[in-house]
PDB file of N, CA and C in Angstrom:
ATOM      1  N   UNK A   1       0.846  -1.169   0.000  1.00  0.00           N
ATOM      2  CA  UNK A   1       0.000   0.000   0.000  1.00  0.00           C
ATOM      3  C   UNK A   1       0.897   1.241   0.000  1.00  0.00           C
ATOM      4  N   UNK A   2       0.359   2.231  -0.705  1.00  0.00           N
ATOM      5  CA  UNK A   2       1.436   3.585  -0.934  1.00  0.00           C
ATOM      6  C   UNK A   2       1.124   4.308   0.289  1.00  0.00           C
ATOM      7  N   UNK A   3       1.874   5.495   0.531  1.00  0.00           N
ATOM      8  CA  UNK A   3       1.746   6.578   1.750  1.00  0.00           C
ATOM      9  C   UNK A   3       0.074   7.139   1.604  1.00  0.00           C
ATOM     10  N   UNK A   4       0.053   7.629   0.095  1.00  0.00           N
ATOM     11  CA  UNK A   4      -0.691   8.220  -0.103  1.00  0.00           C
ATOM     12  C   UNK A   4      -2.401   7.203   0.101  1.00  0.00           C
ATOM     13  N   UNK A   5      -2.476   6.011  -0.213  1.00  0.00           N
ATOM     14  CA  UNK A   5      -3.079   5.184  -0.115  1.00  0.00           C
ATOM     15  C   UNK A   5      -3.654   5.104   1.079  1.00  0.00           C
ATOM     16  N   UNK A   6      -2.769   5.027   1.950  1.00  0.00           N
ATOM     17  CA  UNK A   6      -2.521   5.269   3.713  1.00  0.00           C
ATOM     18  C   UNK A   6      -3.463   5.786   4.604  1.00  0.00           C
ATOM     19  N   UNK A   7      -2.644   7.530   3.692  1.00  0.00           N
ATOM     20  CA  UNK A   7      -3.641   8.602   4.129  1.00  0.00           C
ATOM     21  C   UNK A   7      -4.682   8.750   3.808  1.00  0.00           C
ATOM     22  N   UNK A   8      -5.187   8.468   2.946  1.00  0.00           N
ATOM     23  CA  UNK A   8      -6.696   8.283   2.144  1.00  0.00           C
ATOM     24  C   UNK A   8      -7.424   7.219   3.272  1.00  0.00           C
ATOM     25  N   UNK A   9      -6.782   6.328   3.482  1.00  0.00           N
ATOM     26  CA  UNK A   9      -8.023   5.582   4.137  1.00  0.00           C
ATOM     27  C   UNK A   9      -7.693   6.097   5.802  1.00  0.00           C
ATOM     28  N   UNK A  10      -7.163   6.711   6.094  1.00  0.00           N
ATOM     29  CA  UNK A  10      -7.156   7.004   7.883  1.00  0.00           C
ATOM     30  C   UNK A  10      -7.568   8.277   7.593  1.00  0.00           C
ATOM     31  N   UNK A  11      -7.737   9.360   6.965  1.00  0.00           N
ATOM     32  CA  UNK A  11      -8.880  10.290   6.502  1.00  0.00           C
ATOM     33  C   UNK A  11     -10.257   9.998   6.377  1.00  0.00           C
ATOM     34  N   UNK A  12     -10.696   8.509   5.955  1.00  0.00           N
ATOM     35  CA  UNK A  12     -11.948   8.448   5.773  1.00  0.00           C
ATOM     36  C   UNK A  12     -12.036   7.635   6.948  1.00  0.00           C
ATOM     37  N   UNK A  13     -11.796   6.989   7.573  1.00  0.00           N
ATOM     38  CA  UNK A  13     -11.817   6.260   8.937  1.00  0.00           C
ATOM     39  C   UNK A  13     -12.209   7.320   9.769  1.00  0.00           C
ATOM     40  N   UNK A  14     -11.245   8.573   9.753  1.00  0.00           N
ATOM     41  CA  UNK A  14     -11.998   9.967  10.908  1.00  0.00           C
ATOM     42  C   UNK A  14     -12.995  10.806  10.991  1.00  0.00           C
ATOM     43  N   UNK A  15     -13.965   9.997   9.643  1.00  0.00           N
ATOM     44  CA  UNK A  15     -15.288  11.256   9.693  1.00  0.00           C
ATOM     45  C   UNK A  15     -15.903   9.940  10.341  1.00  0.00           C
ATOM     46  N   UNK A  16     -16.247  10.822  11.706  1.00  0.00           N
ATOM     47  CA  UNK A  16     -17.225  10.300  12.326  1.00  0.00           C
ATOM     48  C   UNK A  16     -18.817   9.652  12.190  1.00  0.00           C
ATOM     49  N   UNK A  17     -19.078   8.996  12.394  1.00  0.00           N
ATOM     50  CA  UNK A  17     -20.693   8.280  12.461  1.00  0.00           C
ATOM     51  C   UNK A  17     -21.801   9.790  12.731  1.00  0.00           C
ATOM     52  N   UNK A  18     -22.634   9.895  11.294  1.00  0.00           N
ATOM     53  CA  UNK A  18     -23.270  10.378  11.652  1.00  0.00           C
ATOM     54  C   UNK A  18     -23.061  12.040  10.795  1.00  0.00           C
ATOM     55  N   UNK A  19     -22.056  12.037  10.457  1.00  0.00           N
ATOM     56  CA  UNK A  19     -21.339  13.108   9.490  1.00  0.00           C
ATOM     57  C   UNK A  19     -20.778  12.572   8.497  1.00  0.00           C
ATOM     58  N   UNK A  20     -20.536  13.463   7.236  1.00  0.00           N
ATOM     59  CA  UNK A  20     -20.605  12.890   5.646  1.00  0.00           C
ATOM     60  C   UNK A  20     -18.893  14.314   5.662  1.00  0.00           C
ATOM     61  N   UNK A  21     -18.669  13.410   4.570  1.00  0.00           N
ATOM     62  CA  UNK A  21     -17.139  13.986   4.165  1.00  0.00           C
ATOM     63  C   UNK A  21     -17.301  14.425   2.534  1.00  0.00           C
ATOM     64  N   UNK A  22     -16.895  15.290   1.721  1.00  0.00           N
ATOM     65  CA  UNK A  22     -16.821  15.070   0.289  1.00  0.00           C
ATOM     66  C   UNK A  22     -15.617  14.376  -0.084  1.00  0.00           C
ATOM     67  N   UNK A  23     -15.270  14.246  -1.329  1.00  0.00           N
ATOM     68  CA  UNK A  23     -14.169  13.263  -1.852  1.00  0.00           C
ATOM     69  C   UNK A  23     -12.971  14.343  -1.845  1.00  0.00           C
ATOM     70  N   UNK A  24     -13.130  15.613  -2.080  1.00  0.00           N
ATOM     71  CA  UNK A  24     -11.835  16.705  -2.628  1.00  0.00           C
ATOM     72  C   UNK A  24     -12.062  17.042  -0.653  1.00  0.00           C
ATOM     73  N   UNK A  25     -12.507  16.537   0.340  1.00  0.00           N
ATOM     74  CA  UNK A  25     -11.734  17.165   1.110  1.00  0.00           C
ATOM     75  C   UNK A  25     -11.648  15.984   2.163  1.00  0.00           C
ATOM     76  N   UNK A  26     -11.459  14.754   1.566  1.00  0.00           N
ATOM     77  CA  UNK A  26     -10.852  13.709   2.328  1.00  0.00           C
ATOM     78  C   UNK A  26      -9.512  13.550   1.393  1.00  0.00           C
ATOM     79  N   UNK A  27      -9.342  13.745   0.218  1.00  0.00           N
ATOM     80  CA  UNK A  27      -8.032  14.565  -0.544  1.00  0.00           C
ATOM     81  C   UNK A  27      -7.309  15.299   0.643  1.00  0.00           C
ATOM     82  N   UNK A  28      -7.781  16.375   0.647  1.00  0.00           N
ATOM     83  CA  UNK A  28      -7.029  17.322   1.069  1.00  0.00           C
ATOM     84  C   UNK A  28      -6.693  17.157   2.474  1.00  0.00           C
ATOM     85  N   UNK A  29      -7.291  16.427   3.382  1.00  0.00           N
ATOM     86  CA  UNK A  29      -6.996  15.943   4.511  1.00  0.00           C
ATOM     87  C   UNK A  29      -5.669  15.053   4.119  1.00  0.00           C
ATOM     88  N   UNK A  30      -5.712  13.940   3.264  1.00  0.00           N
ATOM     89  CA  UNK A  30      -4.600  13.103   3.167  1.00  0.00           C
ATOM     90  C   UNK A  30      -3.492  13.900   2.500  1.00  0.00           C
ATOM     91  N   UNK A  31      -3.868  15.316   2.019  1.00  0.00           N
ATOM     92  CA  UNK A  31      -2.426  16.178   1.620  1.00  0.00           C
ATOM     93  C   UNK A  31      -2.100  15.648   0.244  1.00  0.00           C
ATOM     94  N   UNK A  32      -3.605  15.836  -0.512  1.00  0.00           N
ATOM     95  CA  UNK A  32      -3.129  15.281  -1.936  1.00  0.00           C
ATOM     96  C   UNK A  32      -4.601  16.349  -2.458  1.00  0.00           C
ATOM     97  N   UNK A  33      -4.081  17.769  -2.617  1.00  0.00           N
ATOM     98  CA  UNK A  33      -4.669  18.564  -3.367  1.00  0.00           C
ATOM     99  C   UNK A  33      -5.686  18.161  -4.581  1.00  0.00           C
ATOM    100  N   UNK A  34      -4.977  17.031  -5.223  1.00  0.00           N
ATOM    101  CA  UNK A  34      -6.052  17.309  -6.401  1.00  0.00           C
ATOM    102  C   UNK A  34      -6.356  15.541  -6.723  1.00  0.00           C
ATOM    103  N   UNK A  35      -6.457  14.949  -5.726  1.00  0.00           N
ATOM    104  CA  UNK A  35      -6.763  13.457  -5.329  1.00  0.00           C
ATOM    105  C   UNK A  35      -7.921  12.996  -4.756  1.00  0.00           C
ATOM    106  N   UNK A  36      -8.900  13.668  -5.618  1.00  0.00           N
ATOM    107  CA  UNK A  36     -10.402  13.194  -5.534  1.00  0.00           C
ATOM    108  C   UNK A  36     -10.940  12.243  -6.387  1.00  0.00           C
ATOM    109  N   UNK A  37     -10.095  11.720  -7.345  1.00  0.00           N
ATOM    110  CA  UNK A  37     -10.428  10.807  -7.716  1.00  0.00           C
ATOM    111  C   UNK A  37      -9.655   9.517  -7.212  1.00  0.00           C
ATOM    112  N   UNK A  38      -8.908   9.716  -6.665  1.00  0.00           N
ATOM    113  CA  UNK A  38      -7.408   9.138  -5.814  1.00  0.00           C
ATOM    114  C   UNK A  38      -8.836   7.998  -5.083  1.00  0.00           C
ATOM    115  N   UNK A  39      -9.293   9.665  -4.073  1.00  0.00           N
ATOM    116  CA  UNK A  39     -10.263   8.752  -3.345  1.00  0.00           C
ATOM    117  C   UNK A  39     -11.411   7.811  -3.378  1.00  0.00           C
ATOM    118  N   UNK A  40     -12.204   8.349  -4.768  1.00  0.00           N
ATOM    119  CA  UNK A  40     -12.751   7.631  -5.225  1.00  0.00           C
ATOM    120  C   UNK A  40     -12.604   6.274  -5.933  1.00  0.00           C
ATOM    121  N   UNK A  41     -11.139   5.588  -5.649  1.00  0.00           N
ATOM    122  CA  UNK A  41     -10.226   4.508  -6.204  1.00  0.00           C
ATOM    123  C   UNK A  41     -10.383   4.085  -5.450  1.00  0.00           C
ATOM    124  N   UNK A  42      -9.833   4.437  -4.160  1.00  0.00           N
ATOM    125  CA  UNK A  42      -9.340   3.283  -2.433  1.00  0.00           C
ATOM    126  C   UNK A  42     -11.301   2.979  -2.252  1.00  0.00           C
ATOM    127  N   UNK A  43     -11.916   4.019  -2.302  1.00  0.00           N
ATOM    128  CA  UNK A  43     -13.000   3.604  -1.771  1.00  0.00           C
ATOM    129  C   UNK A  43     -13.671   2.529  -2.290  1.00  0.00           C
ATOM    130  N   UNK A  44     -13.666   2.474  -4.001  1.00  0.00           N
ATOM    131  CA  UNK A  44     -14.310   1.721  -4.231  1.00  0.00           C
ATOM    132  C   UNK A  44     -13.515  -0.070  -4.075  1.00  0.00           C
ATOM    133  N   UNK A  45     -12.023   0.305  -4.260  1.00  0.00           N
ATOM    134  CA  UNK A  45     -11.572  -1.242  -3.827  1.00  0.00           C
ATOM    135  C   UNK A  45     -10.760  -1.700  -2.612  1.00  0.00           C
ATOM    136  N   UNK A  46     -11.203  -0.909  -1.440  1.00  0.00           N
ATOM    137  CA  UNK A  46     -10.954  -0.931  -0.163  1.00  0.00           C
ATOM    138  C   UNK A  46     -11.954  -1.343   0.622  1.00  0.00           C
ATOM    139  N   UNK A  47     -13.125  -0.497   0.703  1.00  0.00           N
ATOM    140  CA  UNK A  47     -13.859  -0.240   1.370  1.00  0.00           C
ATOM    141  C   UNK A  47     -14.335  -1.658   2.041  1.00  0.00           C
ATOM    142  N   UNK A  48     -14.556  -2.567   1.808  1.00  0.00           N
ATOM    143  CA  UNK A  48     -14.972  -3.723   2.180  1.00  0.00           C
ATOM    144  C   UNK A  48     -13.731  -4.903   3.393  1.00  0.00           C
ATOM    145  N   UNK A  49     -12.434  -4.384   2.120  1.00  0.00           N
ATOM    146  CA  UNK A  49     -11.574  -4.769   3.117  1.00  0.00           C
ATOM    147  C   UNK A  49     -10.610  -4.175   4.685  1.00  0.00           C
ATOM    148  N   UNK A  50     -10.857  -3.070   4.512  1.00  0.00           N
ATOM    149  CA  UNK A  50     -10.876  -1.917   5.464  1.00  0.00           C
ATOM    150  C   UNK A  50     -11.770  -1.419   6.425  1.00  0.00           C
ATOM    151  N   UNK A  51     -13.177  -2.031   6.003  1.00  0.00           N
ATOM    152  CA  UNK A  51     -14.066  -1.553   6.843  1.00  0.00           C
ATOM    153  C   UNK A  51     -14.327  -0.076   6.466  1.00  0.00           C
ATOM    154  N   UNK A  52     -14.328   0.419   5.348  1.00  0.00           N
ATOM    155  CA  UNK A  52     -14.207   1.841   5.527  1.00  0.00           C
ATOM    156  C   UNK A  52     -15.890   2.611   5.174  1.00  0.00           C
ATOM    157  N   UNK A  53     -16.163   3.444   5.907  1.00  0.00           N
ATOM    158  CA  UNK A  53     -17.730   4.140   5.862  1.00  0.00           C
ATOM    159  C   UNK A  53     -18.001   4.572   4.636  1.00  0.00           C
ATOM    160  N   UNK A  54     -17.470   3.793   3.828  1.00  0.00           N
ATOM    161  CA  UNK A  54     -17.963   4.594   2.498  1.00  0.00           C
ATOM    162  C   UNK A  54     -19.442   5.160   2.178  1.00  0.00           C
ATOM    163  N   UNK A  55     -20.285   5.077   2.787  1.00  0.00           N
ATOM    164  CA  UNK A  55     -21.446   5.615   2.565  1.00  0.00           C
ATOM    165  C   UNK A  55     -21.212   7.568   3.441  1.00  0.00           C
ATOM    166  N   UNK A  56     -20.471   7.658   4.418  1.00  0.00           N
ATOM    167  CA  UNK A  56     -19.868   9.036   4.582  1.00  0.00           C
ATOM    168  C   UNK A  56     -19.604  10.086   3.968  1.00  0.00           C
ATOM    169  N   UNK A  57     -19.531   9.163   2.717  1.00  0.00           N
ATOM    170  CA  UNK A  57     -18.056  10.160   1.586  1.00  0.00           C
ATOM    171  C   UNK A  57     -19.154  10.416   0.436  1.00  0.00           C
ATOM    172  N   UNK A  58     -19.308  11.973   0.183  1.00  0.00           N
ATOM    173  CA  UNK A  58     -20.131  12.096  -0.499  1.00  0.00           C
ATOM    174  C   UNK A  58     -19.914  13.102  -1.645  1.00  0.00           C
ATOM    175  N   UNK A  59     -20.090  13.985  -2.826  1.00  0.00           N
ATOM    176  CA  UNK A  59     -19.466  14.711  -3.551  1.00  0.00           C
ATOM    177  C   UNK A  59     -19.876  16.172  -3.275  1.00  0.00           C
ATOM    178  N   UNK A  60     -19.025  17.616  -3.244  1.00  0.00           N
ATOM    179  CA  UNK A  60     -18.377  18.698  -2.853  1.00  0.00           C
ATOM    180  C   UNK A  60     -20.010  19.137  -2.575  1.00  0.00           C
ATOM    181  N   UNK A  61     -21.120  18.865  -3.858  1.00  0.00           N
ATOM    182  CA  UNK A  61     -22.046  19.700  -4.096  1.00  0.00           C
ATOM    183  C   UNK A  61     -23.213  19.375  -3.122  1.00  0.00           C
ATOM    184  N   UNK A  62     -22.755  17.997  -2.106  1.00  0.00           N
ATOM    185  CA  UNK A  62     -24.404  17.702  -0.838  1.00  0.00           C
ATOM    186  C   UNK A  62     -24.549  16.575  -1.521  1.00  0.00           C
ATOM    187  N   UNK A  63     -24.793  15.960  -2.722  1.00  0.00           N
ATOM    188  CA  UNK A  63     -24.948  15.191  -3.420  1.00  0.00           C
ATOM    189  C   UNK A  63     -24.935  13.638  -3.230  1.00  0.00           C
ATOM    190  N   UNK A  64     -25.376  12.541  -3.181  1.00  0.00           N
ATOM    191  CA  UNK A  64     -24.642  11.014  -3.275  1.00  0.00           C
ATOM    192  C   UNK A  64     -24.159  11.122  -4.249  1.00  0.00           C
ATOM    193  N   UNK A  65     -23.073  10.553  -4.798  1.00  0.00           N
ATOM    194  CA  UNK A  65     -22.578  10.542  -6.054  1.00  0.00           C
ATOM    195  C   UNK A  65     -22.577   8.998  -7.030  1.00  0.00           C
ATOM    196  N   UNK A  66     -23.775   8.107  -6.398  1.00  0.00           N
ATOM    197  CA  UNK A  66     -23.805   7.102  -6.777  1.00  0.00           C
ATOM    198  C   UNK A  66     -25.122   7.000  -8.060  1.00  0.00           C
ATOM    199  N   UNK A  67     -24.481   6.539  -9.157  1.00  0.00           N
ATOM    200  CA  UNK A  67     -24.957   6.740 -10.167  1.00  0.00           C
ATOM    201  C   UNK A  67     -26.233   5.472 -10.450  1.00  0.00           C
ATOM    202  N   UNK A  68     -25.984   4.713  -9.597  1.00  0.00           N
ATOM    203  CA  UNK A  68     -27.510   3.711  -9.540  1.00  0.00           C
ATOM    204  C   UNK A  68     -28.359   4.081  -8.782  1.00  0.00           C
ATOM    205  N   UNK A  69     -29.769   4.363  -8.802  1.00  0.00           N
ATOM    206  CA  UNK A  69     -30.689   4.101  -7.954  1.00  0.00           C
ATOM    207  C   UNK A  69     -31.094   3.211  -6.636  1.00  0.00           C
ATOM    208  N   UNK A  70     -30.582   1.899  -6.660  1.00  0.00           N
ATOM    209  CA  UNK A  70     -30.267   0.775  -5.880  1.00  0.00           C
ATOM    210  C   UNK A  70     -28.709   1.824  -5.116  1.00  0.00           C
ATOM    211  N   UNK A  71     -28.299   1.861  -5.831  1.00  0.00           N
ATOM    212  CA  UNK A  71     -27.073   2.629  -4.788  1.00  0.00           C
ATOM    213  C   UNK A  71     -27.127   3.271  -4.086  1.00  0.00           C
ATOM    214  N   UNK A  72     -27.936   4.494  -4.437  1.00  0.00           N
ATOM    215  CA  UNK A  72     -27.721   5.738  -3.732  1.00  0.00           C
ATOM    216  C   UNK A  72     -28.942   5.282  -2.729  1.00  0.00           C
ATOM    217  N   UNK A  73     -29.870   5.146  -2.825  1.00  0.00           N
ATOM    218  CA  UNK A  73     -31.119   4.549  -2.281  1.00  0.00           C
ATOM    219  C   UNK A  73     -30.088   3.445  -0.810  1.00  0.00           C
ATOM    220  N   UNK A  74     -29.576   3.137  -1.093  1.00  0.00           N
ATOM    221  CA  UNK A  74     -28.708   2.357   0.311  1.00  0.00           C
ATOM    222  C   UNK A  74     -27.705   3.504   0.938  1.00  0.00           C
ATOM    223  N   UNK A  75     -27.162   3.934   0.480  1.00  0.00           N
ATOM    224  CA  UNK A  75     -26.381   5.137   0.991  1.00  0.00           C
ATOM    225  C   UNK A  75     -26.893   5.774   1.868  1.00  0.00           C
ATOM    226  N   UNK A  76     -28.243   6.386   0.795  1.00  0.00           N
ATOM    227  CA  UNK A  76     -29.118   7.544   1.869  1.00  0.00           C
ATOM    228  C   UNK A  76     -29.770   6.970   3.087  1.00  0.00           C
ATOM    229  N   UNK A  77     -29.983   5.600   3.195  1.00  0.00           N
ATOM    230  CA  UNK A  77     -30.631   4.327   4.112  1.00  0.00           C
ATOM    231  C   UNK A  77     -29.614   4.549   5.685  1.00  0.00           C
ATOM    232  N   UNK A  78     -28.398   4.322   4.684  1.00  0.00           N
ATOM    233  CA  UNK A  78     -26.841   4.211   5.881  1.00  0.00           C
ATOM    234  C   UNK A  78     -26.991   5.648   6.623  1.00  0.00           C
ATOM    235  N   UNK A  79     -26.928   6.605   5.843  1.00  0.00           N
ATOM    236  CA  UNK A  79     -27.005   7.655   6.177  1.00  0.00           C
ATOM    237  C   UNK A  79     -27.840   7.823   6.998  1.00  0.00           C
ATOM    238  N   UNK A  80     -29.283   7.566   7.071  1.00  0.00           N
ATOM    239  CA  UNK A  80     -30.061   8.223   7.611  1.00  0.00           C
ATOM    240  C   UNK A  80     -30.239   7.294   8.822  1.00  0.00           C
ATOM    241  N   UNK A  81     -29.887   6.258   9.025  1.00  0.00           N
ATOM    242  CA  UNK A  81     -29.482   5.321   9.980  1.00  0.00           C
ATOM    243  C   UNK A  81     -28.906   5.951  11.506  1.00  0.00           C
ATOM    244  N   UNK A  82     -27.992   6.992  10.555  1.00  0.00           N
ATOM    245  CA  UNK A  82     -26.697   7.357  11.317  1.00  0.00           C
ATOM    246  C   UNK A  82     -27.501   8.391  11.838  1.00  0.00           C
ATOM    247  N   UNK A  83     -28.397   9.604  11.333  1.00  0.00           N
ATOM    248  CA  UNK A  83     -29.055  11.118  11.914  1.00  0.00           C
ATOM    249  C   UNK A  83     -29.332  11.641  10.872  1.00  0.00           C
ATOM    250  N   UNK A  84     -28.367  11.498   9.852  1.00  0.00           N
ATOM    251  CA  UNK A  84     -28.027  12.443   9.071  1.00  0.00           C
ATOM    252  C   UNK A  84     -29.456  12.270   8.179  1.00  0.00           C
ATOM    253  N   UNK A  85     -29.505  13.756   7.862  1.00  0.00           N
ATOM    254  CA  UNK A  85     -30.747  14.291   6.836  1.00  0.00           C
ATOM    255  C   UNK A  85     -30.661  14.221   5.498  1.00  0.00           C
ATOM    256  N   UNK A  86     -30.821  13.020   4.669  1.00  0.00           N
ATOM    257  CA  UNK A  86     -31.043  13.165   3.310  1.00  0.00           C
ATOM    258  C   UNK A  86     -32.229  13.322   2.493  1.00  0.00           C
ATOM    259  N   UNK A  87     -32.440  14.563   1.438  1.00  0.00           N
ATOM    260  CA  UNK A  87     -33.811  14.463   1.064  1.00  0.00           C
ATOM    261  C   UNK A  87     -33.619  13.070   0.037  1.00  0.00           C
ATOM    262  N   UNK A  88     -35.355  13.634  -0.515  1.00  0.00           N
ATOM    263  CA  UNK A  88     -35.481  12.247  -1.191  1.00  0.00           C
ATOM    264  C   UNK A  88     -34.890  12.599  -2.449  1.00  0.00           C
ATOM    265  N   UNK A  89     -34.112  13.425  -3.048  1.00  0.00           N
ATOM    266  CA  UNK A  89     -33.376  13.049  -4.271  1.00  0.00           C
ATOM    267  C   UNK A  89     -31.972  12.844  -3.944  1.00  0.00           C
ATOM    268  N   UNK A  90     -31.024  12.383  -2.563  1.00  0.00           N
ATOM    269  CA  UNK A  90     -30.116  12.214  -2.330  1.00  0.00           C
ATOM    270  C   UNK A  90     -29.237  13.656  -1.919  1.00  0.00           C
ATOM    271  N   UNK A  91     -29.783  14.615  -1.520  1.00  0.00           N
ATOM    272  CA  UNK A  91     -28.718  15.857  -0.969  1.00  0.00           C
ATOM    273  C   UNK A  91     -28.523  15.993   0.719  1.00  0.00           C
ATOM    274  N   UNK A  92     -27.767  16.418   0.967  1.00  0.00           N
ATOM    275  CA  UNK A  92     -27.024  16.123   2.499  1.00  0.00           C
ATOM    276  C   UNK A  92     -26.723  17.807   2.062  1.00  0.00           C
ATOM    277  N   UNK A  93     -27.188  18.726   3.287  1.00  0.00           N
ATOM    278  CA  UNK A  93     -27.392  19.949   3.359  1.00  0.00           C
ATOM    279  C   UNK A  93     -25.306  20.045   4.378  1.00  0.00           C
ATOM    280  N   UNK A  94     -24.256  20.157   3.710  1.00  0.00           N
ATOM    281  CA  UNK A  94     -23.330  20.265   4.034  1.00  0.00           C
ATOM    282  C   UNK A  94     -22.810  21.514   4.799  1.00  0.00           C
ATOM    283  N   UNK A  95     -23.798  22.742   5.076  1.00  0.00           N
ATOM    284  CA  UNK A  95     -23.601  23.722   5.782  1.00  0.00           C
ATOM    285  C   UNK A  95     -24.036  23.465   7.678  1.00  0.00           C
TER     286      UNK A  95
END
């Protein structure tokens, strides 16, 4: 596993239960400016073996960024599990 690899997943390990992260600033936590798609790599072939909250990690704009219906529809499930407020077209009010 690379440094950068590293930091990507102990960045997404620290957003807490219950709070959502975007992808460009679990980047920028791991100190990789323009590694939002970086993150969107570990997540999708980590996440299972890491344990990692990938349902947390969400895109800059409030958004799920999961392009299936069946997907995002479980996300917003996890999510809302946790407190967190998703409407019904998948936005997470990030302010």
């Amino acid at each position: 596993m690379t440094d950068s690899t590293s930091r990507i997943i102990n960045a997404i390990l620290a957003v807490p239960k219950g709070e959502v992260s975007c992808y460009r600033d679990i980047a920028l936590a791991a100190g990789l400016p323009n590694g939002a798609r970086q993150v969107v790599r570990v997540l999708h072939s980590m996440s299972e073996k890491y344990r990692l909250p990938w349902h947390r990690i969400i895109r800059a704009d409030g958004f799920i960024a999961s392009t299936s219906c069946q997907g995002r529809e479980l996300q917003a499930e996890l999510l809302r599990a946790e407190g967190v407020k998703v409407s019904e077209n998948g936005w997470i009010d990030l302010g």
